[in-house]
Structures are given as structure tokens and as C-alpha cells.
N, C-alpha and C. Protein backbone atom coordinates (compact mmCIF):
# COMPACT_ATOMS: atom_id res chain seq x y z
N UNK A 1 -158.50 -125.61 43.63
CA UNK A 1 -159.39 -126.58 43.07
C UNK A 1 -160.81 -126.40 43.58
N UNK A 2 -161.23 -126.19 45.02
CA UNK A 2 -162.21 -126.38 45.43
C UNK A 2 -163.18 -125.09 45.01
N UNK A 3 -162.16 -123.80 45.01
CA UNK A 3 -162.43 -121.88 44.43
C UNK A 3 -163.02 -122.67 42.89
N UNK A 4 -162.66 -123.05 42.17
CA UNK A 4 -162.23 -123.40 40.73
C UNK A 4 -163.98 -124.14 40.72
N UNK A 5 -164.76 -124.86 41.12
CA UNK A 5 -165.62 -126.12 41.34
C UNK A 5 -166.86 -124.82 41.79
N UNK A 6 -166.50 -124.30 43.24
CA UNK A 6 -167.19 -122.97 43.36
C UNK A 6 -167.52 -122.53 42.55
N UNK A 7 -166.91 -121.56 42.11
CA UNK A 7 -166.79 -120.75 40.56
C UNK A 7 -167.90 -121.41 39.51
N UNK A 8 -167.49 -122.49 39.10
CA UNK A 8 -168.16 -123.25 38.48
C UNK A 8 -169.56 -123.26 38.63
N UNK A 9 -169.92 -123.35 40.13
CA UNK A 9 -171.53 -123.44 40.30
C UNK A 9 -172.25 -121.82 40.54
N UNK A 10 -171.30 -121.19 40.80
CA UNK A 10 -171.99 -119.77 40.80
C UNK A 10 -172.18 -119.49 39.59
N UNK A 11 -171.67 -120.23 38.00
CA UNK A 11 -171.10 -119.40 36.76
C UNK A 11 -172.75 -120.27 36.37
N UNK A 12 -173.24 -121.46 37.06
CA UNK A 12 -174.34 -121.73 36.62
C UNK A 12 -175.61 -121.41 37.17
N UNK A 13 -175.29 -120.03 37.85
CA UNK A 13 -176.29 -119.83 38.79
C UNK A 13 -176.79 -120.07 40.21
N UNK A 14 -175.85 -121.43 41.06
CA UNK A 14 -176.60 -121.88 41.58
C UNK A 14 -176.19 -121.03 43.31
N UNK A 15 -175.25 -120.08 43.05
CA UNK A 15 -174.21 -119.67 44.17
C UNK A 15 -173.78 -118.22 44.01
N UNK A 16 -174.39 -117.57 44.79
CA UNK A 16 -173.46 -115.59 44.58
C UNK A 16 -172.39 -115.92 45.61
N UNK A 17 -171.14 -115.66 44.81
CA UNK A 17 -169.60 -115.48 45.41
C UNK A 17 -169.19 -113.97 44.99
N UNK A 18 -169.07 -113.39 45.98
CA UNK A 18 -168.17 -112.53 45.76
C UNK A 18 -166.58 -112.85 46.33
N UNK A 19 -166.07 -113.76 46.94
CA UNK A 19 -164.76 -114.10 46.89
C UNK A 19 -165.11 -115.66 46.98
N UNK A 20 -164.72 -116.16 45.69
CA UNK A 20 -164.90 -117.79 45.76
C UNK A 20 -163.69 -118.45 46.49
N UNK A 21 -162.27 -118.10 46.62
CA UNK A 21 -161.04 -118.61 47.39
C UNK A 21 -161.82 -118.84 49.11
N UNK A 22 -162.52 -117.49 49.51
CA UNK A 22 -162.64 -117.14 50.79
C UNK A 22 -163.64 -118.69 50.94
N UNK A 23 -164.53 -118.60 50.36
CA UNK A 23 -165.78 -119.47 50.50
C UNK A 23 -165.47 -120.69 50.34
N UNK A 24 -164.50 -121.50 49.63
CA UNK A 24 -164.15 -122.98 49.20
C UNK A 24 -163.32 -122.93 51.29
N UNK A 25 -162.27 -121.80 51.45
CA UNK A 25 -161.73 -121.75 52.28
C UNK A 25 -163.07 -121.79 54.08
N UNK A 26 -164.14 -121.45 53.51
CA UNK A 26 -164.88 -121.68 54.38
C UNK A 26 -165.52 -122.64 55.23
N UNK A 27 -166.08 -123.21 53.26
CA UNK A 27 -166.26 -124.74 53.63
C UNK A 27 -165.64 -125.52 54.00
N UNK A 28 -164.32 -125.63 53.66
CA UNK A 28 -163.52 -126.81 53.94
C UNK A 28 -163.50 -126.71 55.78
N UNK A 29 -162.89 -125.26 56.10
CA UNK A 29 -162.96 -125.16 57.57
C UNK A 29 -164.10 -125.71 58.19
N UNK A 30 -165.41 -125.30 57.65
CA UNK A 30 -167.14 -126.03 58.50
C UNK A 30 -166.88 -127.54 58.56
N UNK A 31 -166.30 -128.01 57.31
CA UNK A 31 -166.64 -129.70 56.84
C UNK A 31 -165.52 -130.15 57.97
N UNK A 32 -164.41 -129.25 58.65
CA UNK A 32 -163.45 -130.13 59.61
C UNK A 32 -164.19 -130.02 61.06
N UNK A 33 -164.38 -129.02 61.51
CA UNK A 33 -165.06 -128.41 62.68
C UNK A 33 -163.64 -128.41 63.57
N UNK A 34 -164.52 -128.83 64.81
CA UNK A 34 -163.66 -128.97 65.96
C UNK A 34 -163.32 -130.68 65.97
N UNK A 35 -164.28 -131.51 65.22
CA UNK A 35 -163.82 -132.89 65.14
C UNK A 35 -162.22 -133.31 64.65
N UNK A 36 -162.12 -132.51 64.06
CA UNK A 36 -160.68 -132.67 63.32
C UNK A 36 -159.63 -132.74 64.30
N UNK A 37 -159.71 -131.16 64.92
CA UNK A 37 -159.04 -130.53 65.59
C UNK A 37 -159.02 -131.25 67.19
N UNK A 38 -159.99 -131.97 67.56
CA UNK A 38 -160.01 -132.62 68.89
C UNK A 38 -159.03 -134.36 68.63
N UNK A 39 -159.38 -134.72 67.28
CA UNK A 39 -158.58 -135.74 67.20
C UNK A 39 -157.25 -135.94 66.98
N UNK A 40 -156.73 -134.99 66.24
CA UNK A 40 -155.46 -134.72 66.00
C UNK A 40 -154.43 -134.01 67.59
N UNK A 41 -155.42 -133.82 68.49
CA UNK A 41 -155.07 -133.23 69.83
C UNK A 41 -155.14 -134.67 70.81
N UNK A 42 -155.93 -135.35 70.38
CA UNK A 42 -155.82 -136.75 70.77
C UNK A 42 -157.03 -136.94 72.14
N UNK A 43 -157.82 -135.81 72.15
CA UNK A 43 -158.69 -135.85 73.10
C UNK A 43 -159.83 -136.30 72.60
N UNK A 44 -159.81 -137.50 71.73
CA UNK A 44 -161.26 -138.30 71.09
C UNK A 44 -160.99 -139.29 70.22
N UNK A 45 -161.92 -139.99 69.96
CA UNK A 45 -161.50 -140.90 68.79
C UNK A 45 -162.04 -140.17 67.83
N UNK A 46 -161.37 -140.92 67.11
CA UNK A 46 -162.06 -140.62 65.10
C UNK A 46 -163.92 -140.45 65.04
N UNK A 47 -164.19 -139.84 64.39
CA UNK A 47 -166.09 -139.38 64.08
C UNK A 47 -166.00 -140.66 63.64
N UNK A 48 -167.66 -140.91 64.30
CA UNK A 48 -168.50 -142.55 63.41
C UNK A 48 -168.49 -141.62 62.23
N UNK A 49 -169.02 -142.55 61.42
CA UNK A 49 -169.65 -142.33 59.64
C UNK A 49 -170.81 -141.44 60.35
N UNK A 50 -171.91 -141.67 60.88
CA UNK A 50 -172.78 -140.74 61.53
C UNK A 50 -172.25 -139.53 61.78
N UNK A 51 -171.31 -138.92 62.42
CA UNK A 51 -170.83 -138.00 63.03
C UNK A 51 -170.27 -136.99 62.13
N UNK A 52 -169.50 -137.73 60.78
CA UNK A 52 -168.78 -137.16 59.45
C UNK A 52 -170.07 -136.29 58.53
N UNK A 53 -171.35 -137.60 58.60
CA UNK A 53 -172.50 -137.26 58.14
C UNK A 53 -173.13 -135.83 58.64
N UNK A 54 -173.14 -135.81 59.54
CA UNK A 54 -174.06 -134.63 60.13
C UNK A 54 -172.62 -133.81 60.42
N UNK A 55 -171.73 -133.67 60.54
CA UNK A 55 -170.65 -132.69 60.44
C UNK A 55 -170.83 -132.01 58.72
N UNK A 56 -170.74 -132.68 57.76
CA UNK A 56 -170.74 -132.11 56.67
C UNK A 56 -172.05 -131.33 56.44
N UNK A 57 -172.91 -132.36 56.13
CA UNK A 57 -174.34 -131.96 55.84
C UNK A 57 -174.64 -130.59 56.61
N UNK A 58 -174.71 -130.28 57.98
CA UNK A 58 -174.52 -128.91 58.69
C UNK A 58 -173.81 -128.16 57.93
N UNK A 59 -172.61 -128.36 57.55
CA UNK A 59 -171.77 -126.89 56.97
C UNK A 59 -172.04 -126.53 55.62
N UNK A 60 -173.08 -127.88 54.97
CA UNK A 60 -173.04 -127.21 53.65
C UNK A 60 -174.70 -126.80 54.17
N UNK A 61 -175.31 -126.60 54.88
CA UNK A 61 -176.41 -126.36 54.91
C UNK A 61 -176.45 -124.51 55.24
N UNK A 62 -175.58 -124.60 55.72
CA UNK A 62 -174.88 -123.32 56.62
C UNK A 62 -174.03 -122.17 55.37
N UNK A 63 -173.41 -123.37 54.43
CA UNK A 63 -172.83 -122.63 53.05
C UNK A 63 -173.60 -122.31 52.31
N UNK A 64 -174.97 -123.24 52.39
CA UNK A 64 -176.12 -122.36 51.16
C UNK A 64 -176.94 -121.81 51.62
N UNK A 65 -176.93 -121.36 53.08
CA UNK A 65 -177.86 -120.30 53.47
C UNK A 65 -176.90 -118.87 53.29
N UNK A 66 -175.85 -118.83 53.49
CA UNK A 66 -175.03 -117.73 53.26
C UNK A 66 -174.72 -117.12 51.63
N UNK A 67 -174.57 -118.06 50.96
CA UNK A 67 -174.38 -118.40 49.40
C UNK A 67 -175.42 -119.03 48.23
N UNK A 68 -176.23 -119.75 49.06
CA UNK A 68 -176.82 -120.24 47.53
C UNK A 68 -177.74 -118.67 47.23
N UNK A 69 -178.33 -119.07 45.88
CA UNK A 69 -179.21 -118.06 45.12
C UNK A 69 -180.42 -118.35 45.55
N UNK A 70 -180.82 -117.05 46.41
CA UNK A 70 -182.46 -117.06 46.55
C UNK A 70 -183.51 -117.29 45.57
């Protein structure tokens, strides 16, 4: 679904994919970080709304410097 949405925005220009699976698979990994992974380990509480905020916003900032169209 997420390859599929990708796809979609490269087909309008806005994204060069040469493997869209790899890249949906990218983002999703940036958008969890280590926040995910520290809570489910139980060494933290849950991210404020702040924390989710600037966790995402970073990885997609990070996805369209690698991907978006110059």
C-alpha cells in the first residue's frame, strides 16, 4: 500500500524511485526510529504528540532529500 501511494507520487513527478517497495520500507522504518523500539523494550514512555511530530517530520525531510525531484 504505502510502495503503491509512492509510486503514485513519483508517476506525478514529485519523487525518483528506483525501488518504490525499498523506499515506502524506508520510511516507515525513519517514521518508527528508535522511539518505537525503546518503548516496546519498556525503557520509556510513549512519545508526547511533540516527539511523534518531530520524529516524522525529520524522516520525511530526510526521504525528500534522498528522493524528491530536484
Amino acid at each position: 500500500m504505502a510502495a503503491g501511494k509512492l509510486e503514485g507520487l513519483a508517476s506525478a513527478g514529485h519523487l525518483t524511485l528506483p525501488a518504490p517497495a525499498l523506499a515506502a520500507d524506508q520510511l516507515c522504518s525513519m517514521w518508527q526510529g528508535m522511539l518505537t523500539k525503546e518503548v516496546r523494550m519498556g525503557v520509556r514512555p510513549p512519545p508526547t504528540d511533540e516527539e511523534l511530530k518531530r520524529q516524522i517530520t525529520s524522516a520525511v525531510d530526510v526521504f525528500l532529500m534522498a528522493y524528491g525531484r530536484r
